[in-house]
C-alpha atoms as a PDB file:
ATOM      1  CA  UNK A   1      79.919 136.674  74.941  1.00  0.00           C
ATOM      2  CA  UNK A   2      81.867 136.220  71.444  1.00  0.00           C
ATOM      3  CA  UNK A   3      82.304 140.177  71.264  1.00  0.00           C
ATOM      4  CA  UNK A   4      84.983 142.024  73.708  1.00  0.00           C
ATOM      5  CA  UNK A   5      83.060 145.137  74.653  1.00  0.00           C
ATOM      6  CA  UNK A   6      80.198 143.213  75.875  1.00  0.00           C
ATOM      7  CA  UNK A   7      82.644 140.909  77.645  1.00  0.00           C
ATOM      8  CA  UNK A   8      83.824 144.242  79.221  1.00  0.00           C
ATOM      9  CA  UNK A   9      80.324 145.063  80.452  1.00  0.00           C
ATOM     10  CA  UNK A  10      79.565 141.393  81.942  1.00  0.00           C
ATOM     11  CA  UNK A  11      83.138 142.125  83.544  1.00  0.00           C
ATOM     12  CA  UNK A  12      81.704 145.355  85.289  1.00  0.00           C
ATOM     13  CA  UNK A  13      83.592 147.570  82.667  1.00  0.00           C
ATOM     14  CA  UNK A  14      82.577 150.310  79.960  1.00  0.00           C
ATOM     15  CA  UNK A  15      83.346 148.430  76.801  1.00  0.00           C
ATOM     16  CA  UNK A  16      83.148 150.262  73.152  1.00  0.00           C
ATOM     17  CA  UNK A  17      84.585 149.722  70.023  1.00  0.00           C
ATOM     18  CA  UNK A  18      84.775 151.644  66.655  1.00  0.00           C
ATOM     19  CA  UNK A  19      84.022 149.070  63.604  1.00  0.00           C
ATOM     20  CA  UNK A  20      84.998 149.703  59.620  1.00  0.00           C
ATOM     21  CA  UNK A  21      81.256 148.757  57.990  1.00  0.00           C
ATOM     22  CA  UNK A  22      81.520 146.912  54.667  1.00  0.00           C
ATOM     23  CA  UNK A  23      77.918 148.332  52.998  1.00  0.00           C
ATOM     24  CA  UNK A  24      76.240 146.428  50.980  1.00  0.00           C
ATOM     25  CA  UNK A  25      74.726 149.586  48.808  1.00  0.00           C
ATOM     26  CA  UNK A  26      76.150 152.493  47.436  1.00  0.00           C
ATOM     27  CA  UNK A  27      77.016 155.624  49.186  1.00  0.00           C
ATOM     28  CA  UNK A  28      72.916 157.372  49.186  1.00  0.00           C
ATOM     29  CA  UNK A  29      73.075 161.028  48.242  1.00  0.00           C
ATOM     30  CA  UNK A  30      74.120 163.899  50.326  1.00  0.00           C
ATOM     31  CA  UNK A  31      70.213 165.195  51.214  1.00  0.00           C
ATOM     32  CA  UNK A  32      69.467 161.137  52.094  1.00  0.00           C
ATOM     33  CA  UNK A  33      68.484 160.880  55.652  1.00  0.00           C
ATOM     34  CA  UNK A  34      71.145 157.633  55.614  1.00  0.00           C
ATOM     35  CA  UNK A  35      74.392 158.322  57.536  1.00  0.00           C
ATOM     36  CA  UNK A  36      76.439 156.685  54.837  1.00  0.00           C
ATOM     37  CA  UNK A  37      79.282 156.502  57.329  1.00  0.00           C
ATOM     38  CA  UNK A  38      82.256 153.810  56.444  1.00  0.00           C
ATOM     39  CA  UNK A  39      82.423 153.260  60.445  1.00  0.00           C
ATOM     40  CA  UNK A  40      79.724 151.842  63.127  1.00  0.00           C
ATOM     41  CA  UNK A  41      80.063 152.773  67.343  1.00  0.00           C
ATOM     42  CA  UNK A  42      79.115 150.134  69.240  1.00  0.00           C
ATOM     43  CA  UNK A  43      78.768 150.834  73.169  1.00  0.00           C
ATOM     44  CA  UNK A  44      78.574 148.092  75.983  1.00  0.00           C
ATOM     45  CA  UNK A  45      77.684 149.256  79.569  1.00  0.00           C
ATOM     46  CA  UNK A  46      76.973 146.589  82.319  1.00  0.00           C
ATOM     47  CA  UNK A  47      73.380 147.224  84.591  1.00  0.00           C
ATOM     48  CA  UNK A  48      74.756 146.451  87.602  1.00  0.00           C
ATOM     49  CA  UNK A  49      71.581 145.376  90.824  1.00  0.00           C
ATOM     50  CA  UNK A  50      72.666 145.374  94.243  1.00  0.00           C
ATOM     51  CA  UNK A  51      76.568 145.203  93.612  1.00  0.00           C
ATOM     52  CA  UNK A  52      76.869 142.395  90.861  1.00  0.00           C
ATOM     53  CA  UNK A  53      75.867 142.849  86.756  1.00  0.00           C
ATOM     54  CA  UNK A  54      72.733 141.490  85.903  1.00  0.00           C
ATOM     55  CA  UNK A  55      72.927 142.444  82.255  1.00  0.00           C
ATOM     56  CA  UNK A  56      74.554 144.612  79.765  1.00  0.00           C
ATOM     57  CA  UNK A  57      73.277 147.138  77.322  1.00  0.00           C
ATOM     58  CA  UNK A  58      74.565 146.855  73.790  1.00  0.00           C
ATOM     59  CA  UNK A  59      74.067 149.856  71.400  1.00  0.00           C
ATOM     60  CA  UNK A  60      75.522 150.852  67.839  1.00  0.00           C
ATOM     61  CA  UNK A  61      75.471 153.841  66.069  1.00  0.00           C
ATOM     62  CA  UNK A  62      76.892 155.343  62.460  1.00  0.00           C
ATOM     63  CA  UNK A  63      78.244 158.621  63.077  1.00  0.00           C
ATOM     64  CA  UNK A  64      76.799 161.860  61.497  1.00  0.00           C
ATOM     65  CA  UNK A  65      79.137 162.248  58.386  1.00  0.00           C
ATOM     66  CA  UNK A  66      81.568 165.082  58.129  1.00  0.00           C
ATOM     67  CA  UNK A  67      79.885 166.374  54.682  1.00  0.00           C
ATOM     68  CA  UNK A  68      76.271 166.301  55.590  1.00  0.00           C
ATOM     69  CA  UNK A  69      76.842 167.958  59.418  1.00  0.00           C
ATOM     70  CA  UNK A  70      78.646 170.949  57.780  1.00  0.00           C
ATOM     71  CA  UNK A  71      75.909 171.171  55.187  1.00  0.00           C
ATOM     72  CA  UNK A  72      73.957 171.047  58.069  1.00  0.00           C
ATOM     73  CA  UNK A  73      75.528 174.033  59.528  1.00  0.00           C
ATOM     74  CA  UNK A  74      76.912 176.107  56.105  1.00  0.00           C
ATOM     75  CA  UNK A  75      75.500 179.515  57.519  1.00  0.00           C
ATOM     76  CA  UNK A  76      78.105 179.302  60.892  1.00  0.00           C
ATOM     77  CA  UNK A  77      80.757 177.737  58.068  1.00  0.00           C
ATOM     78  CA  UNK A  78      79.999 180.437  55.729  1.00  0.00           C
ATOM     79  CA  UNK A  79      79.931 183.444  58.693  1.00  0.00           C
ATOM     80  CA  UNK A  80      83.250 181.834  59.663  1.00  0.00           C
ATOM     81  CA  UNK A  81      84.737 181.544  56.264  1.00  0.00           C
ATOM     82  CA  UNK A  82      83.820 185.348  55.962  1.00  0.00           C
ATOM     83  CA  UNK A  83      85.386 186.711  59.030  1.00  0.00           C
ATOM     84  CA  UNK A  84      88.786 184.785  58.327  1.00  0.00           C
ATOM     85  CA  UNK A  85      88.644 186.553  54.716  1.00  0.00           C
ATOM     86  CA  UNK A  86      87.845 189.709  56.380  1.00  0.00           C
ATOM     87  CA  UNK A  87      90.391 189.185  59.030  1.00  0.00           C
ATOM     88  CA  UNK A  88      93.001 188.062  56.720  1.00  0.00           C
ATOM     89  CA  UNK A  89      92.408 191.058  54.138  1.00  0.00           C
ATOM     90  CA  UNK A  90      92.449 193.393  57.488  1.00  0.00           C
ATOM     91  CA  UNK A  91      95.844 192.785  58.781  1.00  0.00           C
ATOM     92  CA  UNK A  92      96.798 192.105  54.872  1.00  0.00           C
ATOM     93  CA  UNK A  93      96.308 196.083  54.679  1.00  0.00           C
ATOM     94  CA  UNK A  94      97.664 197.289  57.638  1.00  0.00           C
ATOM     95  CA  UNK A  95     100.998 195.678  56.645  1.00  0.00           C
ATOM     96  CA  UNK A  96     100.975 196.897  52.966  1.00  0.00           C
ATOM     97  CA  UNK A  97     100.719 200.345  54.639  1.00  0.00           C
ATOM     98  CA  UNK A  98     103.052 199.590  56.805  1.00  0.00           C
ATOM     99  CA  UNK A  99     106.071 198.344  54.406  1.00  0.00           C
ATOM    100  CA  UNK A 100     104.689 200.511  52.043  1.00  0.00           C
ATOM    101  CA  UNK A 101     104.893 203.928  53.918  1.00  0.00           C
ATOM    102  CA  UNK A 102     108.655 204.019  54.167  1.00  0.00           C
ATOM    103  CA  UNK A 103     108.845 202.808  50.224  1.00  0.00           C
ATOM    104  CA  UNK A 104     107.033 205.663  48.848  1.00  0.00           C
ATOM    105  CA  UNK A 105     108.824 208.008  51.371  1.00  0.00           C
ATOM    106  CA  UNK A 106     112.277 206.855  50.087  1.00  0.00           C
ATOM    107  CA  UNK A 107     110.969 206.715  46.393  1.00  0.00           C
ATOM    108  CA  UNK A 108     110.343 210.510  46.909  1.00  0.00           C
ATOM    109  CA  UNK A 109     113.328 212.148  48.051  1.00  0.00           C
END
């Protein structure tokens, strides 16, 4: 076995590696059902029969990317980005009044 996660798995051991991939195309678009990932997952787990491996599976995967997965979700990363506003303007207002308060009390005696 010339790769060292699948050496892993003939070993009896979870094997998996995270690759760079060079691609050979352009990034595709962000609504392209392509991943368009820069990295690959490959997983190696041994099938073990009666006590000793009789094989391993290999898979690979590209991750989901970043962009397209928050695309994906931009109504929970919108209704987020609105309660931080909200939340920031909230306590933004209860310290103007209070700083404020004694300011204005002091400005009119």
């Amino acid at each position: 076995a010339g790769v060292e996660e699948v050496r892993a798995a003939l070993a009896g051991r979870y094997g998996g590696a995270l690759r760079l991939r060079i691609p050979d195309q352009p990034a595709p678009p962000l609504y392209s059902v392509s991943r368009g990932t820069r990295v690959r997952v490959f997983v190696a787990l041994p099938v073990e029969v009666e006590g000793r491996v009789a094989g391993v599976v290999y898979l690979s995967r590209t991750p989901n990317n970043i962009v397209k997965h928050l695309y994906g979700e931009r109504g929970k990363v919108t209704l987020a980005a609105i309660a931080i506003v909200g939340g920031t303007l909230l306590i933004g207002l209860v310290f103007l009044r209070t700083v404020s308060r004694p300011i204005y009390g002091l400005i009119e005696r």
